[in-house]
Protein backbone atom coordinates (compact mmCIF):
# COMPACT_ATOMS: atom_id res chain seq x y z
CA UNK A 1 19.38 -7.42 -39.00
CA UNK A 2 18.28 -9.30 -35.92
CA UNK A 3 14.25 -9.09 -35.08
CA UNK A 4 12.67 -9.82 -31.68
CA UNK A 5 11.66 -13.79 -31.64
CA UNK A 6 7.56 -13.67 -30.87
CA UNK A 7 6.63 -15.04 -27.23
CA UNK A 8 9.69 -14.67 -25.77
CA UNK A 9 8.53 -11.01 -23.75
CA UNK A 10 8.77 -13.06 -20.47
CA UNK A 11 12.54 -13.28 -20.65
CA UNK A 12 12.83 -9.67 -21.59
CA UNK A 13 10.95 -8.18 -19.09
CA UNK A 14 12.90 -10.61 -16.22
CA UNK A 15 16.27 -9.22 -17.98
CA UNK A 16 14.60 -5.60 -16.75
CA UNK A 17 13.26 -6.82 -13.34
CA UNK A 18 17.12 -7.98 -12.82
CA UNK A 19 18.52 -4.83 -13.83
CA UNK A 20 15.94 -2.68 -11.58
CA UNK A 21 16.24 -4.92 -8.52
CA UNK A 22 19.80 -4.23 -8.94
CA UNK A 23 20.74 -0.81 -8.95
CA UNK A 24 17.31 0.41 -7.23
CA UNK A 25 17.54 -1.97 -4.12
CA UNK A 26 20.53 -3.53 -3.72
CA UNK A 27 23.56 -1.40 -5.20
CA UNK A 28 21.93 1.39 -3.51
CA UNK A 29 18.28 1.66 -2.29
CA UNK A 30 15.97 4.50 -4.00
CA UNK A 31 13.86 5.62 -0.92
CA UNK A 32 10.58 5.86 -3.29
CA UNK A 33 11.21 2.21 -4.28
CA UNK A 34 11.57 1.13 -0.79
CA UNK A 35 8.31 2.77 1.19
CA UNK A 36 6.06 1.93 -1.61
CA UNK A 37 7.31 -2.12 -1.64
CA UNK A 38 7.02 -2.16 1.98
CA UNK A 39 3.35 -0.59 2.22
CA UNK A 40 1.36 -1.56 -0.83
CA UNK A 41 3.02 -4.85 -1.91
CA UNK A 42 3.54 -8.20 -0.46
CA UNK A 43 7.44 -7.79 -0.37
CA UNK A 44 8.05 -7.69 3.00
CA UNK A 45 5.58 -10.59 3.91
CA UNK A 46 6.97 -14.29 5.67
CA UNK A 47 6.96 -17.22 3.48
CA UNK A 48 8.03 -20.49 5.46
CA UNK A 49 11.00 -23.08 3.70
CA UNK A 50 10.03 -26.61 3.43
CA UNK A 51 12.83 -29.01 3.43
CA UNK A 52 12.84 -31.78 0.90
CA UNK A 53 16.18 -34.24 0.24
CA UNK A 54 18.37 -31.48 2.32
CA UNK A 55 17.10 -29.25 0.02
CA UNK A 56 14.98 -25.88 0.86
CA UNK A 57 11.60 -24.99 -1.65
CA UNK A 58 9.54 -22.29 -1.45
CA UNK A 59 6.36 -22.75 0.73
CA UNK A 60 3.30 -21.09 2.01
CA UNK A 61 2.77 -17.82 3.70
CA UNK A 62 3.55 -17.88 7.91
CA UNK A 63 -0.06 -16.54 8.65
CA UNK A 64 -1.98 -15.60 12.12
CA UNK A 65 -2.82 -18.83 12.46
CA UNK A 66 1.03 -20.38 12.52
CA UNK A 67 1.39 -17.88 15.06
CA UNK A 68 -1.11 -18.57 17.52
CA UNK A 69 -2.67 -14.69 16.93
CA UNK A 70 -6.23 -13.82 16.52
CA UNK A 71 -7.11 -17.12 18.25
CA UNK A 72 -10.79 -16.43 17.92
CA UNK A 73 -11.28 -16.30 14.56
CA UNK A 74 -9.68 -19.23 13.20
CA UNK A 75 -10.86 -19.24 10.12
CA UNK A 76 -9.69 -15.51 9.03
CA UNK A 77 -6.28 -15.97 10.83
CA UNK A 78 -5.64 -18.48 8.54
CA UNK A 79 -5.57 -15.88 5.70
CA UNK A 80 -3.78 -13.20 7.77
CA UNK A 81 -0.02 -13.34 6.08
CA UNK A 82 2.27 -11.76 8.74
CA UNK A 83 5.61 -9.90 8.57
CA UNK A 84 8.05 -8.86 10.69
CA UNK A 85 8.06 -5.44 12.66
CA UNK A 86 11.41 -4.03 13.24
CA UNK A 87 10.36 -2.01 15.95
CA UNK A 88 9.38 -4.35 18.14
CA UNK A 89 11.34 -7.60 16.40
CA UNK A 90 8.31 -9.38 16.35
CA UNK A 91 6.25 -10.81 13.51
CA UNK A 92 2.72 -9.18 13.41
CA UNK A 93 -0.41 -9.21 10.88
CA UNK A 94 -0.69 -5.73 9.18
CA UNK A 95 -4.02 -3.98 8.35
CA UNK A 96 -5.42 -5.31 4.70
CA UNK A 97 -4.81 -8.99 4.52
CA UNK A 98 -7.43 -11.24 2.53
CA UNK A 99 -8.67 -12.22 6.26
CA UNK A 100 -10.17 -9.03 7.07
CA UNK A 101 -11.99 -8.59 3.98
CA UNK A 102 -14.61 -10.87 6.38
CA UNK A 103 -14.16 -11.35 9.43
CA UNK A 104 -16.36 -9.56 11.98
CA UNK A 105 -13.98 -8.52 14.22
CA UNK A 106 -11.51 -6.47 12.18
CA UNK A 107 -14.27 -3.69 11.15
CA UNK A 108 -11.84 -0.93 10.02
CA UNK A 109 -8.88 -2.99 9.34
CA UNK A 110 -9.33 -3.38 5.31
CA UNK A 111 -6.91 -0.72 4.83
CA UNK A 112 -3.42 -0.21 3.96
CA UNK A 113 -2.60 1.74 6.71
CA UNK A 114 0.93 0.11 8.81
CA UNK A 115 -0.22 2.21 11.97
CA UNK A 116 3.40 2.79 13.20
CA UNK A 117 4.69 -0.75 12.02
CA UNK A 118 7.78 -0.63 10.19
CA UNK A 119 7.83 -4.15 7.66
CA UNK A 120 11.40 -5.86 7.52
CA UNK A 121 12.09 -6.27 3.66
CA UNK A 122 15.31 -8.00 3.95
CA UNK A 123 16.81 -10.62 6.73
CA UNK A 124 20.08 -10.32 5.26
CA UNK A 125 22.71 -9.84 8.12
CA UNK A 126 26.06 -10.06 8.73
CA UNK A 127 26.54 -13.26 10.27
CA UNK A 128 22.58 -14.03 10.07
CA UNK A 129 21.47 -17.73 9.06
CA UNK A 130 21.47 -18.77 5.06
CA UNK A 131 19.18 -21.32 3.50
CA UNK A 132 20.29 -22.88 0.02
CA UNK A 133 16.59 -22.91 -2.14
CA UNK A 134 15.69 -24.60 -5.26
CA UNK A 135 14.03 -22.26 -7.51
CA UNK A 136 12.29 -22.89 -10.98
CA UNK A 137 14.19 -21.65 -14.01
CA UNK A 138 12.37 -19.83 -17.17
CA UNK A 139 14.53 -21.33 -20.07
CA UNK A 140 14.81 -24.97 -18.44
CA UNK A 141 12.79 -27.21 -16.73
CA UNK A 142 15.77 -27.42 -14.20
CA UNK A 143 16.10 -25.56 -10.97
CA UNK A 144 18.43 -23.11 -10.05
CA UNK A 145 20.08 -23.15 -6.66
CA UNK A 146 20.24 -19.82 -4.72
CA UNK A 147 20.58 -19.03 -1.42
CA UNK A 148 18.26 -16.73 0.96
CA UNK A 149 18.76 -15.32 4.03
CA UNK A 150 16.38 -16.95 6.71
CA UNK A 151 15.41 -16.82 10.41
CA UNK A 152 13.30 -19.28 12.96
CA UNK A 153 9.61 -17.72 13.93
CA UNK A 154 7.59 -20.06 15.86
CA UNK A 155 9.44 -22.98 15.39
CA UNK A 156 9.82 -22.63 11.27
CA UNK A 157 12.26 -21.18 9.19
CA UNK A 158 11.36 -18.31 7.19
CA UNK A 159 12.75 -15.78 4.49
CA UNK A 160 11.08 -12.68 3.19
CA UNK A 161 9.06 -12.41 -0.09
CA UNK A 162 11.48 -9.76 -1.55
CA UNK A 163 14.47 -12.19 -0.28
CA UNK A 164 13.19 -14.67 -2.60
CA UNK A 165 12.13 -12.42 -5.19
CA UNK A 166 16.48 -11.08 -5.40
CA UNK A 167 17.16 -14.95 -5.63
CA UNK A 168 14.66 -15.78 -8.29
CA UNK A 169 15.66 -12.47 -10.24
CA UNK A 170 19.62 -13.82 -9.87
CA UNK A 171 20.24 -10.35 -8.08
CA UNK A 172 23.42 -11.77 -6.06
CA UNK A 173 24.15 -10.47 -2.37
CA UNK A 174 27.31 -10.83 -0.66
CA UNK A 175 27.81 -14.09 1.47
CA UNK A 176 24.52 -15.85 -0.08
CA UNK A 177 25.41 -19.23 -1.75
CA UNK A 178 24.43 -20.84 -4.85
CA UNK A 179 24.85 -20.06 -8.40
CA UNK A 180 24.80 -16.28 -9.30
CA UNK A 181 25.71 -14.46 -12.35
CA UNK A 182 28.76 -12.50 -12.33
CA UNK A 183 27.57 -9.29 -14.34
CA UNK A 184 25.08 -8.40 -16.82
CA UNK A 185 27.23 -9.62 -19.34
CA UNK A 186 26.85 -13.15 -18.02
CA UNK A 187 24.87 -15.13 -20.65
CA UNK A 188 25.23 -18.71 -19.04
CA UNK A 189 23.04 -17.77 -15.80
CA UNK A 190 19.29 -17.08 -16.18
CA UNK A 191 17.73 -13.56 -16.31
CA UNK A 192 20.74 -11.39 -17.07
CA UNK A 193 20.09 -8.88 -19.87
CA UNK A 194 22.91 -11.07 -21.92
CA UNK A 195 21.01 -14.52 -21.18
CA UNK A 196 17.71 -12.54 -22.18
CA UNK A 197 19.25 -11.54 -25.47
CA UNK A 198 20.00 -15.65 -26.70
CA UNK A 199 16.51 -16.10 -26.37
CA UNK A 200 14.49 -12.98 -27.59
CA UNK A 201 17.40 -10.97 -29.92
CA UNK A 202 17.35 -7.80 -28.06
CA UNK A 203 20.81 -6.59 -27.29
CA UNK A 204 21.37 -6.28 -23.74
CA UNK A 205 22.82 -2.94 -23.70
CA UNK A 206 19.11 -2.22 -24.90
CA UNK A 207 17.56 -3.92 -22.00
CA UNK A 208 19.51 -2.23 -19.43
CA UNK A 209 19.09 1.19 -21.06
CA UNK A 210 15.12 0.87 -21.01
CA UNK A 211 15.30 -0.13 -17.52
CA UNK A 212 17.42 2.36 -16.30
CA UNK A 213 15.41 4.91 -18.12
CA UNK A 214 12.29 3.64 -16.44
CA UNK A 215 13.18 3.30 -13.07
CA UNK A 216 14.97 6.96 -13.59
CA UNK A 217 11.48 8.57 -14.59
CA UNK A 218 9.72 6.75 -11.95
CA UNK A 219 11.90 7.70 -9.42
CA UNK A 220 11.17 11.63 -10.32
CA UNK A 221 14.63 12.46 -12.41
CA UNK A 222 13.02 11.88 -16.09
CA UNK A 223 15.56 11.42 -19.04
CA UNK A 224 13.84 12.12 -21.60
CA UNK A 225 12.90 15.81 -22.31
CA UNK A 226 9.56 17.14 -22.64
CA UNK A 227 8.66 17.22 -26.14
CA UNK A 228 5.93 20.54 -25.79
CA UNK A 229 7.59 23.89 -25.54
CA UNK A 230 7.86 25.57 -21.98
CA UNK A 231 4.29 27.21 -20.73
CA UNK A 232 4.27 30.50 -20.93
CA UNK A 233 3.34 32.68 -17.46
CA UNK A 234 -0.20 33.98 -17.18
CA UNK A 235 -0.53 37.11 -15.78
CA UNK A 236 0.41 36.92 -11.71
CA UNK A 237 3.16 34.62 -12.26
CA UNK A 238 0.94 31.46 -12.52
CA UNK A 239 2.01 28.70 -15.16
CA UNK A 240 -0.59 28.83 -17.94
CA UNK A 241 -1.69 25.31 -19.36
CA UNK A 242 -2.44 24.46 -22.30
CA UNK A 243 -6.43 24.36 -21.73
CA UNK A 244 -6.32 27.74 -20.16
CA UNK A 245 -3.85 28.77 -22.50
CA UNK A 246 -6.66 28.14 -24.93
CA UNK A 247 -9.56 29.67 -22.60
CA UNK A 248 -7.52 32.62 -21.83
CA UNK A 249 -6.51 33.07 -25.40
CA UNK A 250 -10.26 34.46 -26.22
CA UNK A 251 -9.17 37.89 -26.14
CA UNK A 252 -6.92 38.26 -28.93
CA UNK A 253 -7.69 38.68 -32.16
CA UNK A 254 -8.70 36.14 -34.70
CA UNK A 255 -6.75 35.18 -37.87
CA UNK A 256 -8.81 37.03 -40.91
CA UNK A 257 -9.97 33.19 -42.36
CA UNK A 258 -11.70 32.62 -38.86
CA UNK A 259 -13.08 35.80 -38.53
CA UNK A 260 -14.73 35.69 -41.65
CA UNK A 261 -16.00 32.47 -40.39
CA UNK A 262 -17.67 33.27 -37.66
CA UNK A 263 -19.17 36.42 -38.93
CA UNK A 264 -20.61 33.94 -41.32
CA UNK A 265 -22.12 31.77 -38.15
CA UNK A 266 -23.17 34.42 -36.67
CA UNK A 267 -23.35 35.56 -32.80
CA UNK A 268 -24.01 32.85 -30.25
CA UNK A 269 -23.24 29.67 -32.13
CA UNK A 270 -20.64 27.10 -30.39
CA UNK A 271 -17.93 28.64 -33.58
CA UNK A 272 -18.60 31.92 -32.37
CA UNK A 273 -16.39 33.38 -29.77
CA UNK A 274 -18.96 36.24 -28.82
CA UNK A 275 -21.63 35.42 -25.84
CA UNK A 276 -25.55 33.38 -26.64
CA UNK A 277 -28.17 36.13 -25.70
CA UNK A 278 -29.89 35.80 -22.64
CA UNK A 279 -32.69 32.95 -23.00
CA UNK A 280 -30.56 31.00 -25.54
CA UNK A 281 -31.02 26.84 -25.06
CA UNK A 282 -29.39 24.22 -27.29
CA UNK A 283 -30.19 21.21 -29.12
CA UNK A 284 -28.57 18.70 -30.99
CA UNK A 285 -28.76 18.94 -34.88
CA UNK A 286 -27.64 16.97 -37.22
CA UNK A 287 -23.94 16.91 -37.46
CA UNK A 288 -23.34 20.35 -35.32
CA UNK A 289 -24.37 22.16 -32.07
CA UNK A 290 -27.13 24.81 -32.95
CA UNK A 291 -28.45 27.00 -31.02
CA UNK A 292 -32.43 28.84 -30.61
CA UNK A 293 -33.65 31.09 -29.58
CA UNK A 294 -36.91 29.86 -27.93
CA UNK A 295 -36.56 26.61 -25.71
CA UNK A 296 -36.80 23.89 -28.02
CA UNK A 297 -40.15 22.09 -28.49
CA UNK A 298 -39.01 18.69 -29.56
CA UNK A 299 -40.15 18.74 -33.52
């Protein structure tokens, strides 16, 4: 019997992240998935390629101030990421960046609110430019060369967050270059559920099931049954919880054991299922709820 190798979570949960980028963005796109990336993540946002030896690496965000926008306020537009707008094919700076958490002049614009802009996740075209980046591996301290697709803004070249994300994940496209895996089964290539399984023991058909199971239940189309029996209707067709199950439960009679128990309490104790009598306060006694009849003097 194999057991899961301690420390090594980091390569299962990539293994997962590979399988969900898969089949949830790129062998067909879950619309769920999709608007919440583009809106409340950095996914969609411009990071600029630096060349080094013919070579492209990963490099900073484009921001406001590569652009020549929000001129000024100098300072904040140099922590205003931008992205590109497919409406209008141009790059703008969404509501919410770290720059308009001070800057004077964006009052109302620490929000997440796109107003009517529509983020570009993906440059990948047919017959669009490629780029050929070095990325770090997990397992190695090698790189791993994969290829991103990339336009020019203001003079630099630039790919997409998610674009790089696919690449670092080893989530292949077709016509990207670079060194891909050819299936899940592919244990030679970094992050597959197989390459995941030489370094942690987990069996791969494990790691795809979990993820597929997650990204199922997340999506809305759970797989795994509810484990409490169906409600029951209350009376007017409504669903009945189970709180109000309980609350509306009150009515109907009590097993004999109980009864005799609360007869024993007595009326308007917190065991007792009739009502206090008017005037009735509580205090706390030792170990139970007790209730007086006068208001309580503080002895």
């Amino acid at each position: 019997m194999r057991y899961p190798h301690p420390g090594t979570d980091g390569a299962l949960a990539m293994a997962m992240g590979h399988v969900v980028l898969t089949e949830c963005f790129v062998r067909r796109r879950v619309p769920c998935f999709t608007e919440y990336v583009k809106q409340f993540t950095d996914l969609p946002f411009l990071v600029e390629l630096q060349e080094q030896d013919g070579e492209f690496l990963p490099g900073k965000s484009l921001t406001a101030a590569d652009l020549g926008l929000d001129a000024d306020d100098e300072a904040a537009a140099s922590w205003k990421p931008a992205l590109l707008d497919t409406a209008s094919g141009r790059p703008v700076v969404p509501n919410g960046t770290r720059g308009d958490r001070w800057s004077k002049g964006d009052a109302g614009r620490c929000n997440l609110d796109l107003g009517g802009i529509e983020p570009a996740l993906s440059f990948l075209q047919e017959g669009g430019d490629r780029a050929r980046v070095l990325l770090p591996r997990f397992d190695d301290p090698g790189v791993v060369p994969r290829g991103v697709p990339v336009r020019e803004i203001a003079g630099r070249r630039v790919t997409t967050v998610f674009d790089l994300l696919l690449a670092q994940y080893g989530v292949a496209r077709p016509g990207l270059p670079g060194d891909w895996p050819e299936g899940y089964d592919d244990a030679t290539r970094p992050y597959t559920p197989a390459w995941q399984e030489t370094i942690t023991s987990v069996p791969a058909a494990a790691v795809v099931r979990a993820a597929r199971d997650g990204d199922r239940y997340t999506a809305g189309t759970p797989t795994v049954p509810p484990r409490t029996p169906p409600v029951p209707p209350r009376r007017g067709g409504a669903p009945v919880t189970p709180c109000r199950r309980r609350q509306e439960g009150a009515d109907q009679p009590l097993p004999a054991a109980l009864s005799r128990r609360v007869a024993r309490i007595g009326p308007g104790s917190v065991h007792s299922r009739e009502p206090p009598a008017p005037g009735t306060t509580w205090r706390r006694a030792p170990g139970i709820w007790a209730a007086r009849r006068a208001p309580w003097s503080g002895e």
